[in-house]
PDB file of N, CA and C in Angstrom:
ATOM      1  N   UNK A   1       0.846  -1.174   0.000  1.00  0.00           N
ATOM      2  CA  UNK A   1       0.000   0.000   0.000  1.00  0.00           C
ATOM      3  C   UNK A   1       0.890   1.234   0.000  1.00  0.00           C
ATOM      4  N   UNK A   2       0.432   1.944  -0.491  1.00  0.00           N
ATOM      5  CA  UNK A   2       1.191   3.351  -0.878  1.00  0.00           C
ATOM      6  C   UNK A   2       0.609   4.480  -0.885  1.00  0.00           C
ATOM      7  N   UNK A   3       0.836   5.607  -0.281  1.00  0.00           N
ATOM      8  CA  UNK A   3      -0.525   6.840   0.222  1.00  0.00           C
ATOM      9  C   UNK A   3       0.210   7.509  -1.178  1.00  0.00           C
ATOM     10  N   UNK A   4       1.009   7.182  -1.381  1.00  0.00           N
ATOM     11  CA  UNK A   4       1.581   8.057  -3.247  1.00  0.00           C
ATOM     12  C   UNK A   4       0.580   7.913  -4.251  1.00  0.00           C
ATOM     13  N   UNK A   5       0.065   6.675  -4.524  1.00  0.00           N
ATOM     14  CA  UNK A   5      -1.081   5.890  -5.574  1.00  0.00           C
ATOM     15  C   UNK A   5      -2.223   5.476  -4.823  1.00  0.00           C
ATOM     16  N   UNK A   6      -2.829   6.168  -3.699  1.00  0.00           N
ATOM     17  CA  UNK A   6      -4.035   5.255  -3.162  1.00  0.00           C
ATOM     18  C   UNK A   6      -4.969   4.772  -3.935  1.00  0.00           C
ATOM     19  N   UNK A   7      -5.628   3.395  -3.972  1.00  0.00           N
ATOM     20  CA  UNK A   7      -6.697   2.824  -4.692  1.00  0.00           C
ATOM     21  C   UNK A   7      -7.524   3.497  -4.425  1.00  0.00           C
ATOM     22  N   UNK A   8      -8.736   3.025  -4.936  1.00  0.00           N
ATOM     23  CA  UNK A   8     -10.291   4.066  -5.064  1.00  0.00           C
ATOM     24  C   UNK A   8     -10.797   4.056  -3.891  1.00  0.00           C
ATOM     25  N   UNK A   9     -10.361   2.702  -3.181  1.00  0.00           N
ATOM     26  CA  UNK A   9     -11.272   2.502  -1.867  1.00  0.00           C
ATOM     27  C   UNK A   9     -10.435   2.421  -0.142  1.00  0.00           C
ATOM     28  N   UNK A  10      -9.693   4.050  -0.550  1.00  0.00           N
ATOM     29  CA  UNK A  10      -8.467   4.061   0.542  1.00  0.00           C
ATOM     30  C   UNK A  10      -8.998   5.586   0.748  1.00  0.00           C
ATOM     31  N   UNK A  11      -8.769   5.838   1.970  1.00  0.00           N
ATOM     32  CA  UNK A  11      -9.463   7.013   2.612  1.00  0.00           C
ATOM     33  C   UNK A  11      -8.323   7.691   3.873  1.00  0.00           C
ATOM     34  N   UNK A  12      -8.680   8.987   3.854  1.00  0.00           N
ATOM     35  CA  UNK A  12      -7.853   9.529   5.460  1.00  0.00           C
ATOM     36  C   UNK A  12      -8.686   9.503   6.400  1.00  0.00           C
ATOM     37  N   UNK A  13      -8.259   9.022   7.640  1.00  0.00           N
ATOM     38  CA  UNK A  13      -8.896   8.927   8.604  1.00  0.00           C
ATOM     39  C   UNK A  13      -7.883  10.442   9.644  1.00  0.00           C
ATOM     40  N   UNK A  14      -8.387  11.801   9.000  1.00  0.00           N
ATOM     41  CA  UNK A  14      -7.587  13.195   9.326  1.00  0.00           C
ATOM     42  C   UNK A  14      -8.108  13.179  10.967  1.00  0.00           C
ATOM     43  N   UNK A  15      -7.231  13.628  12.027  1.00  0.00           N
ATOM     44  CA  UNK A  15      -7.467  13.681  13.325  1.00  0.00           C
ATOM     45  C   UNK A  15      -7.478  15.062  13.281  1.00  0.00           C
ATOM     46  N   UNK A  16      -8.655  15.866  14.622  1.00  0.00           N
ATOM     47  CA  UNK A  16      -8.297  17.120  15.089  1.00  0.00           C
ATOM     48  C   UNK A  16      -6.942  17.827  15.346  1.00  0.00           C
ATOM     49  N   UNK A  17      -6.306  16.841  16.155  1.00  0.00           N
ATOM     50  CA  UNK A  17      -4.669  16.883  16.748  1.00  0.00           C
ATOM     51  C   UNK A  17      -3.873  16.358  16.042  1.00  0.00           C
ATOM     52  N   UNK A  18      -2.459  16.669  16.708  1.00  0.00           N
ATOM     53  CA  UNK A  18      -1.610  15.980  16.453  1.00  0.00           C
ATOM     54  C   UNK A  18      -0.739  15.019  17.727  1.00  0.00           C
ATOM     55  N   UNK A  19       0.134  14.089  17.741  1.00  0.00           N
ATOM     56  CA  UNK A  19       0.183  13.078  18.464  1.00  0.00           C
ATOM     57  C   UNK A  19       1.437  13.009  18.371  1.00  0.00           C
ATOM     58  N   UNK A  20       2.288  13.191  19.188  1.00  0.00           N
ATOM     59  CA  UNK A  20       4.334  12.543  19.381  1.00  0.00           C
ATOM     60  C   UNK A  20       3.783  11.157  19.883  1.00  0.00           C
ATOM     61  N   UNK A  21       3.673  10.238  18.983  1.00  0.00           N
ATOM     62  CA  UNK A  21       3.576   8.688  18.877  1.00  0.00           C
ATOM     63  C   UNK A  21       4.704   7.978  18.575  1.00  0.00           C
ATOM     64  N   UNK A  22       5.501   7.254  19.380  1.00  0.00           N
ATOM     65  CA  UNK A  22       6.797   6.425  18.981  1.00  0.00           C
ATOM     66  C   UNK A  22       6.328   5.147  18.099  1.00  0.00           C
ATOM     67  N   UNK A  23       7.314   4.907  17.536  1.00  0.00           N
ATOM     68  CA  UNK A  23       7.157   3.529  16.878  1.00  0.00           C
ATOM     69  C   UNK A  23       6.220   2.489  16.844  1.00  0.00           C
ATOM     70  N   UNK A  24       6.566   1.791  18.198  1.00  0.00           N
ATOM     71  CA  UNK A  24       5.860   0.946  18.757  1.00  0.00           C
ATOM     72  C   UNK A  24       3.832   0.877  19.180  1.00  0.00           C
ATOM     73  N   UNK A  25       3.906   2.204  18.944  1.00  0.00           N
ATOM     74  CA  UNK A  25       2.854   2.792  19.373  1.00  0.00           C
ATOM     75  C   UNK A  25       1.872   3.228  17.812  1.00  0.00           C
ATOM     76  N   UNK A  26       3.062   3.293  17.201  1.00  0.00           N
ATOM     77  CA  UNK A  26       2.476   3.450  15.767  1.00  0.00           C
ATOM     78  C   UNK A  26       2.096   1.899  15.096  1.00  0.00           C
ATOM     79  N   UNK A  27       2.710   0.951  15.456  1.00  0.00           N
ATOM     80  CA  UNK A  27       2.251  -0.147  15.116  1.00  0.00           C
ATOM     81  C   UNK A  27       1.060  -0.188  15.428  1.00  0.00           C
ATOM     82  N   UNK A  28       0.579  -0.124  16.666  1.00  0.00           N
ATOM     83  CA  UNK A  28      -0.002  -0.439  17.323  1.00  0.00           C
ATOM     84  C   UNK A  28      -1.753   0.391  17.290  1.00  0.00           C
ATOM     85  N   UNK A  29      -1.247   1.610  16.834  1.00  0.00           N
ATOM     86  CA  UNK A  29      -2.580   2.860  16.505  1.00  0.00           C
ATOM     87  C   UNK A  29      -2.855   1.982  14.793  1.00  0.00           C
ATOM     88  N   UNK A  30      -2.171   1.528  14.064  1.00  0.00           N
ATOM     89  CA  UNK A  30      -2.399   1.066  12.798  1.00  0.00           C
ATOM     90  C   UNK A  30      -3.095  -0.293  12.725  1.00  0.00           C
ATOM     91  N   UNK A  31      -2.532  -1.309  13.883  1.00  0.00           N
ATOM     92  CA  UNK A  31      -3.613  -2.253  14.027  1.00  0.00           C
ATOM     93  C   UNK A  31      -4.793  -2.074  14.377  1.00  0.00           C
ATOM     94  N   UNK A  32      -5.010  -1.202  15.290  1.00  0.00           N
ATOM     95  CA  UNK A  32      -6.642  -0.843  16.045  1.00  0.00           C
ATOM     96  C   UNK A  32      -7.201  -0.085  15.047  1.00  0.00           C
ATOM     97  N   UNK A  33      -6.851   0.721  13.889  1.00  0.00           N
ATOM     98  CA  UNK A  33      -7.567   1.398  13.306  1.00  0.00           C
ATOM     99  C   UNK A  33      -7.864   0.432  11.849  1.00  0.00           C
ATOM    100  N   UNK A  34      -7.080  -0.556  11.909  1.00  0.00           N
ATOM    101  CA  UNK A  34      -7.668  -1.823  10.750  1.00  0.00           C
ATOM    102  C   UNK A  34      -8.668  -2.742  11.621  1.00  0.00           C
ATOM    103  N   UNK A  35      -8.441  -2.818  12.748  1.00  0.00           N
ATOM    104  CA  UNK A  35      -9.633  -3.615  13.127  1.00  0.00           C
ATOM    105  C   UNK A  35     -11.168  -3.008  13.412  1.00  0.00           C
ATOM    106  N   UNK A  36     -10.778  -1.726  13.612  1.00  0.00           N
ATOM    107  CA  UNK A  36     -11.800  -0.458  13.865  1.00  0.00           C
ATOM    108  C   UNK A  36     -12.354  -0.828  12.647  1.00  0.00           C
ATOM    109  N   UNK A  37     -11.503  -0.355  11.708  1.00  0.00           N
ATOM    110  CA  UNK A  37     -12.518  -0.222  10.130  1.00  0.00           C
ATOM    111  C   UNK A  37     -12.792  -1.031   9.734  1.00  0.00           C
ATOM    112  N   UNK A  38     -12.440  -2.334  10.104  1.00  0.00           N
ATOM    113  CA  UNK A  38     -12.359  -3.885   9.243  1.00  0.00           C
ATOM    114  C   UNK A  38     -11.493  -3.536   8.109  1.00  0.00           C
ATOM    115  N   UNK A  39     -10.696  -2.856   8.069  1.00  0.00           N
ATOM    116  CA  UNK A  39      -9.934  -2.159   6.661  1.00  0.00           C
ATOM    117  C   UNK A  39      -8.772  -3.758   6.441  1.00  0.00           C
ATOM    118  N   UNK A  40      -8.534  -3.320   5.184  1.00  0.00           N
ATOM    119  CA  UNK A  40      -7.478  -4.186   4.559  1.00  0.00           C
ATOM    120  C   UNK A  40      -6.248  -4.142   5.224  1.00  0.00           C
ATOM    121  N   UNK A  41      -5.746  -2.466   4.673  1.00  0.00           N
ATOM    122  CA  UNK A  41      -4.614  -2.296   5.294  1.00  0.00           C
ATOM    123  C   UNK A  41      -4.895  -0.996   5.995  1.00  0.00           C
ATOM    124  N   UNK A  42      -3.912  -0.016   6.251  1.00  0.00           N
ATOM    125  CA  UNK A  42      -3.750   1.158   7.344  1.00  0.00           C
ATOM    126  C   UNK A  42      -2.305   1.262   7.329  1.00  0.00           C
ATOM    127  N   UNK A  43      -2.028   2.713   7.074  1.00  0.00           N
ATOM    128  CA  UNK A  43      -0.571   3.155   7.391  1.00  0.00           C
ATOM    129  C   UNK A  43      -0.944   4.670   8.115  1.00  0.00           C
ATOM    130  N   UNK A  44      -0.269   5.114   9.270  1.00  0.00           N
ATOM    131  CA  UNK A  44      -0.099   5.836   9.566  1.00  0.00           C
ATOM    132  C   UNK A  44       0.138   7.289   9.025  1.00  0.00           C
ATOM    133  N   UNK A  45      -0.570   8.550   9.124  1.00  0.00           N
ATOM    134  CA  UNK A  45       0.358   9.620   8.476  1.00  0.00           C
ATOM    135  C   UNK A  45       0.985  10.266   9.482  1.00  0.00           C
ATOM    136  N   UNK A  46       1.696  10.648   9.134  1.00  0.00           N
ATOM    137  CA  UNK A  46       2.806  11.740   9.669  1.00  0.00           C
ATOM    138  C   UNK A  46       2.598  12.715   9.237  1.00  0.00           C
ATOM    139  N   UNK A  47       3.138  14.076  10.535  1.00  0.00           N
ATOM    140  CA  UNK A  47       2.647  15.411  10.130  1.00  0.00           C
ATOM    141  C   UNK A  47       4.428  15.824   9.330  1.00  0.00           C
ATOM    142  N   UNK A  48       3.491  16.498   7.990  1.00  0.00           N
ATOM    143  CA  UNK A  48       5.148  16.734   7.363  1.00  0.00           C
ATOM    144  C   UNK A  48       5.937  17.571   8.208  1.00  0.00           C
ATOM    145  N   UNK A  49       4.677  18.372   8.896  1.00  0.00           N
ATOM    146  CA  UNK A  49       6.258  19.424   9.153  1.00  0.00           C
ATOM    147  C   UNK A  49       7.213  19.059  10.522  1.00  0.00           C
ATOM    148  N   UNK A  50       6.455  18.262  11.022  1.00  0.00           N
ATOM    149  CA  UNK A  50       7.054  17.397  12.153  1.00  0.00           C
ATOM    150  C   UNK A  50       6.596  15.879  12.104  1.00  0.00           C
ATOM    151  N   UNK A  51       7.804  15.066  11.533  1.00  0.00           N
ATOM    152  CA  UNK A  51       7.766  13.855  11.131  1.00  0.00           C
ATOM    153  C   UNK A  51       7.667  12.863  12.471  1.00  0.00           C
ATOM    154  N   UNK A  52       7.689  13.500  13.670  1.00  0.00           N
ATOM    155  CA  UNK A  52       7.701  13.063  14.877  1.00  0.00           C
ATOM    156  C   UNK A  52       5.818  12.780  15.714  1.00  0.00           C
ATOM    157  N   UNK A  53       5.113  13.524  14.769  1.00  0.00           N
ATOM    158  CA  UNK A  53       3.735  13.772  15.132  1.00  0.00           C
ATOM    159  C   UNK A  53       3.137  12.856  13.914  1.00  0.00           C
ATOM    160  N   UNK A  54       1.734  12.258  14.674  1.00  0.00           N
ATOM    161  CA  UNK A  54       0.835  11.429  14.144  1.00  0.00           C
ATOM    162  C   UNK A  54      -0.565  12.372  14.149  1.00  0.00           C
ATOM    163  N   UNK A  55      -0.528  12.628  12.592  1.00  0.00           N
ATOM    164  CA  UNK A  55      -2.252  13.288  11.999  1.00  0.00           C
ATOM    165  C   UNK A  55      -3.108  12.722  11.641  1.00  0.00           C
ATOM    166  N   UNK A  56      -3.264  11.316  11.293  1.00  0.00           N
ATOM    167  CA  UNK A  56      -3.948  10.171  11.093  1.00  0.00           C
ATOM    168  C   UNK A  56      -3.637   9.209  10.559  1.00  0.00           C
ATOM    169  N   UNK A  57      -4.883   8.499   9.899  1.00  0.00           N
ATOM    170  CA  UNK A  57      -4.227   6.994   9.337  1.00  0.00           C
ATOM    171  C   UNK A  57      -5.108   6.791   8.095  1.00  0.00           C
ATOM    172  N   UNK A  58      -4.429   6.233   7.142  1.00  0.00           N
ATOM    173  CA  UNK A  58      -4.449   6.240   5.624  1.00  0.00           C
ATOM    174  C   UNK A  58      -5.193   4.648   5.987  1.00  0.00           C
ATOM    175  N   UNK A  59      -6.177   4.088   5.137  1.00  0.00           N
ATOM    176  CA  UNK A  59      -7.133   3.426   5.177  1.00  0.00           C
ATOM    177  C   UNK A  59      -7.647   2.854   4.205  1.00  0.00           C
ATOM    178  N   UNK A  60      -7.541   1.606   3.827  1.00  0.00           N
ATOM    179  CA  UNK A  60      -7.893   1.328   2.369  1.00  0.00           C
ATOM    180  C   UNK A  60      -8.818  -0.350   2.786  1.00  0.00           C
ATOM    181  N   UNK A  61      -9.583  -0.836   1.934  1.00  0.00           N
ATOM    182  CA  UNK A  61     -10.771  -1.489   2.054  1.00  0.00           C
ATOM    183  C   UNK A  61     -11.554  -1.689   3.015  1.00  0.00           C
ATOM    184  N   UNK A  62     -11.915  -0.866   3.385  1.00  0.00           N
ATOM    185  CA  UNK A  62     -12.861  -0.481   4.978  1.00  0.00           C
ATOM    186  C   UNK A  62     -14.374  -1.390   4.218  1.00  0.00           C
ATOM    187  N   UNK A  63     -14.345  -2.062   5.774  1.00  0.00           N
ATOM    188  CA  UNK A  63     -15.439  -3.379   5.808  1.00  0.00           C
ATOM    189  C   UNK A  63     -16.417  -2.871   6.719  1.00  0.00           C
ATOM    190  N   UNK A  64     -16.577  -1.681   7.077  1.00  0.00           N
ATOM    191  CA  UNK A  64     -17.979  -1.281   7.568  1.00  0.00           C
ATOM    192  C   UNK A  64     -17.832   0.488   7.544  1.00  0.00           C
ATOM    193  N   UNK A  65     -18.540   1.155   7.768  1.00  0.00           N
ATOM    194  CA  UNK A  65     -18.930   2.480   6.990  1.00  0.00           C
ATOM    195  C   UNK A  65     -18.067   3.348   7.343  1.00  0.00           C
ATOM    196  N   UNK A  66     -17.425   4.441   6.907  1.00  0.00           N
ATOM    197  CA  UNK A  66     -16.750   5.894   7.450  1.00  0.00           C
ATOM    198  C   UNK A  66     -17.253   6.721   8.305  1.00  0.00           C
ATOM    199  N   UNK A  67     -17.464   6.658   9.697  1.00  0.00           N
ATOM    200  CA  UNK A  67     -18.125   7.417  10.192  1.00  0.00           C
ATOM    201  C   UNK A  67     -17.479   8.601  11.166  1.00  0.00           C
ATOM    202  N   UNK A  68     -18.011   9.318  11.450  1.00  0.00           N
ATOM    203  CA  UNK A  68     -17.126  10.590  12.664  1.00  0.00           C
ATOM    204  C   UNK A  68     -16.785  10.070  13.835  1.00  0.00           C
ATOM    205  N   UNK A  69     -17.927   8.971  14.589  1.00  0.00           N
ATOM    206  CA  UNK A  69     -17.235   8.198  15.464  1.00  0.00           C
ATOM    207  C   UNK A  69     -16.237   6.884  15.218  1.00  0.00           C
ATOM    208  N   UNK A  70     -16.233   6.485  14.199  1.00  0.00           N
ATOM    209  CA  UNK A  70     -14.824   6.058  14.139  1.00  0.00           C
ATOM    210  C   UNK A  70     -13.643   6.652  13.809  1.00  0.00           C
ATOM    211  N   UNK A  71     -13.435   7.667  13.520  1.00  0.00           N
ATOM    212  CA  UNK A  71     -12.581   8.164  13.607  1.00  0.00           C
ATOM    213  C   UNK A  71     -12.255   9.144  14.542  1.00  0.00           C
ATOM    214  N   UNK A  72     -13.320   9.569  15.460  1.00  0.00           N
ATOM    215  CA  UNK A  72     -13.249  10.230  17.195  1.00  0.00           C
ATOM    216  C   UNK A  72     -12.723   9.128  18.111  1.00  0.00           C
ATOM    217  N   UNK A  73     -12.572   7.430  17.765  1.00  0.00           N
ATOM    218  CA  UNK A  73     -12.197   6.356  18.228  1.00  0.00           C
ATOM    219  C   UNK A  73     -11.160   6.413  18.040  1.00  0.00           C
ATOM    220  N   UNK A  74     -10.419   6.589  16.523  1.00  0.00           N
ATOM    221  CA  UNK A  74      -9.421   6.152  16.596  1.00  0.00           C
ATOM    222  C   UNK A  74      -8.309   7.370  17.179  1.00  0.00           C
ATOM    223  N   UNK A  75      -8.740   8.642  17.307  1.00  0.00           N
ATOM    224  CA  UNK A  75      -8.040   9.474  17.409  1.00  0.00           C
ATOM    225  C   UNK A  75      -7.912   9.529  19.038  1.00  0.00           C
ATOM    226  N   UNK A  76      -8.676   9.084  20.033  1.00  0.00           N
ATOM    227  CA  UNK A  76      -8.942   8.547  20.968  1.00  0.00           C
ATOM    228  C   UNK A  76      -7.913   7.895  21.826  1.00  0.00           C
ATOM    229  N   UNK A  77      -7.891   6.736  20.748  1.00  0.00           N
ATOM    230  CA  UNK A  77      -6.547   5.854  20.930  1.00  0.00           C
ATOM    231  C   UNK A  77      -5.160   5.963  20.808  1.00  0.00           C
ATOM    232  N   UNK A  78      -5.349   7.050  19.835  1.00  0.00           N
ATOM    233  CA  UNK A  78      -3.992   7.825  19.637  1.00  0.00           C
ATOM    234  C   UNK A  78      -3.507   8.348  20.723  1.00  0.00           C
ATOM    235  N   UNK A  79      -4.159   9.243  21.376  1.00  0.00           N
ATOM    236  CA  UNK A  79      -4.057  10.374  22.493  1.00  0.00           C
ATOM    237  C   UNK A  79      -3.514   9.482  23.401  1.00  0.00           C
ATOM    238  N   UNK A  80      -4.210   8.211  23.400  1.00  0.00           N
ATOM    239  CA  UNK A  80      -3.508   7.388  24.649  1.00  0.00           C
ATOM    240  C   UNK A  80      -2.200   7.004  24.218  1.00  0.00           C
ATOM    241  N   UNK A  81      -2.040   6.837  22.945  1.00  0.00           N
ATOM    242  CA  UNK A  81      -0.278   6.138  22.788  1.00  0.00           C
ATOM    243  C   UNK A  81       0.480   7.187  23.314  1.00  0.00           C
ATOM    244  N   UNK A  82       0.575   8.609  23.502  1.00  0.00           N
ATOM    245  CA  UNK A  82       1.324   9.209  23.474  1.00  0.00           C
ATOM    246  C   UNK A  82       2.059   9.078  24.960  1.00  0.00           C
ATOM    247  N   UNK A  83       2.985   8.893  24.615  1.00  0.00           N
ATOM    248  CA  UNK A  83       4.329   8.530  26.015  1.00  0.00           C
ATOM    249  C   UNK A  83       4.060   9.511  27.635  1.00  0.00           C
ATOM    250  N   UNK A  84       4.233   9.181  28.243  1.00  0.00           N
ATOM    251  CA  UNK A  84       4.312   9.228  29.890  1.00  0.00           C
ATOM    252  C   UNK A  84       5.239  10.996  29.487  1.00  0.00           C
ATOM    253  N   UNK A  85       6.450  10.709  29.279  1.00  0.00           N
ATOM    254  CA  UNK A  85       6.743  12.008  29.347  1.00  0.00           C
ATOM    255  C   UNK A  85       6.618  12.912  28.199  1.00  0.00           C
ATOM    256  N   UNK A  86       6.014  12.738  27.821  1.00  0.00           N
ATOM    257  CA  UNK A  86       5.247  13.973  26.592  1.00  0.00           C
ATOM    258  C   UNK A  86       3.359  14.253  26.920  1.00  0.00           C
ATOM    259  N   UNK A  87       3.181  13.587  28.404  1.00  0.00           N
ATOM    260  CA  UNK A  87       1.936  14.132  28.668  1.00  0.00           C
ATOM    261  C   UNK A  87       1.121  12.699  28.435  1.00  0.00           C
ATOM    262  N   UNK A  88       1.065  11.740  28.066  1.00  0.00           N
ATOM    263  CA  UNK A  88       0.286  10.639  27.742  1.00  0.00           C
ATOM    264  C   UNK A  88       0.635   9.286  28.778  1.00  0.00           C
ATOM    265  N   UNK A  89      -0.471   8.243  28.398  1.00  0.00           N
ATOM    266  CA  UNK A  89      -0.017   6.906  29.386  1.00  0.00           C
ATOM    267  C   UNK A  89       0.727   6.261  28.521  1.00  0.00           C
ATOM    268  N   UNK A  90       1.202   6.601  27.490  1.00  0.00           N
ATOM    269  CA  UNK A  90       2.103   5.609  26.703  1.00  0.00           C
ATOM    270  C   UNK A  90       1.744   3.951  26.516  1.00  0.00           C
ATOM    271  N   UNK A  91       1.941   3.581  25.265  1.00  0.00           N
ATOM    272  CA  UNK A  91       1.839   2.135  24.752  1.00  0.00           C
ATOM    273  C   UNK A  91       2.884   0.847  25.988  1.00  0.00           C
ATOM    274  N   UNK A  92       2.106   0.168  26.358  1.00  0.00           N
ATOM    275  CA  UNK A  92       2.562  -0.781  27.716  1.00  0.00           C
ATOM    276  C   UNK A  92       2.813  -2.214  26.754  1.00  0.00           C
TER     277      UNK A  92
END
C-alpha cells in the first residue's frame, strides 16, 4: 500500500490533533484502526512538518462504513499512545 497511488477505496482517517507517537505505538494505533474499520490495510500519516507527530491513518478497504465516530475512536486511541513524558499513558 502506498498513500503516493491510493486505490479508489483508501481514505484519510484526518485527526483534530496531532500526536508525538513512537514507533511501537504506531504499530499499534495502525492495528486498532484496521480492526476499527475492518480495513485491509492502514498506514499511519505523519505530520510533514514534524515527522515526529501522528495526523492520522491512511485506510484502504474499509469493511464497515466511514463514520465521525470512528474516527473520534481512533483518534482517541492515539491520544492514549502518546508517552508518559510527553503528557500521555504511553503504549505498555
Amino acid at each position: 500500500m502506498s498513500r503516493r497511488a491510493p486505490a479508489s477505496d483508501c481514505y484519510d482517517l484526518t485527526f483534530q490533533g496531532s500526536y508525538p507517537i513512537v514507533d511501537v505505538g504506531e504499530v499499534a494505533l495502525e492495528d486498532y484502526a484496521r480492526e476499527m474499520a475492518l480495513a485491509r490495510e492502514t498506514e499511519t500519516i505523519r505530520d510533514a512538518a514534524d515527522p515526529g507527530r501522528v495526523v492520522g491513518v491512511h485506510v484502504c478497504g474499509l469493511g464497515t462504513p466511514l463514520t465521525k465516530s470512528l474516527i473520534t475512536d481512533v483518534e482517541d486511541f492515539a491520544r492514549g499512545l502518546v508517552p508518559p513524558d510527553r503528557g500521555g499513558l504511553g503504549w505498555s
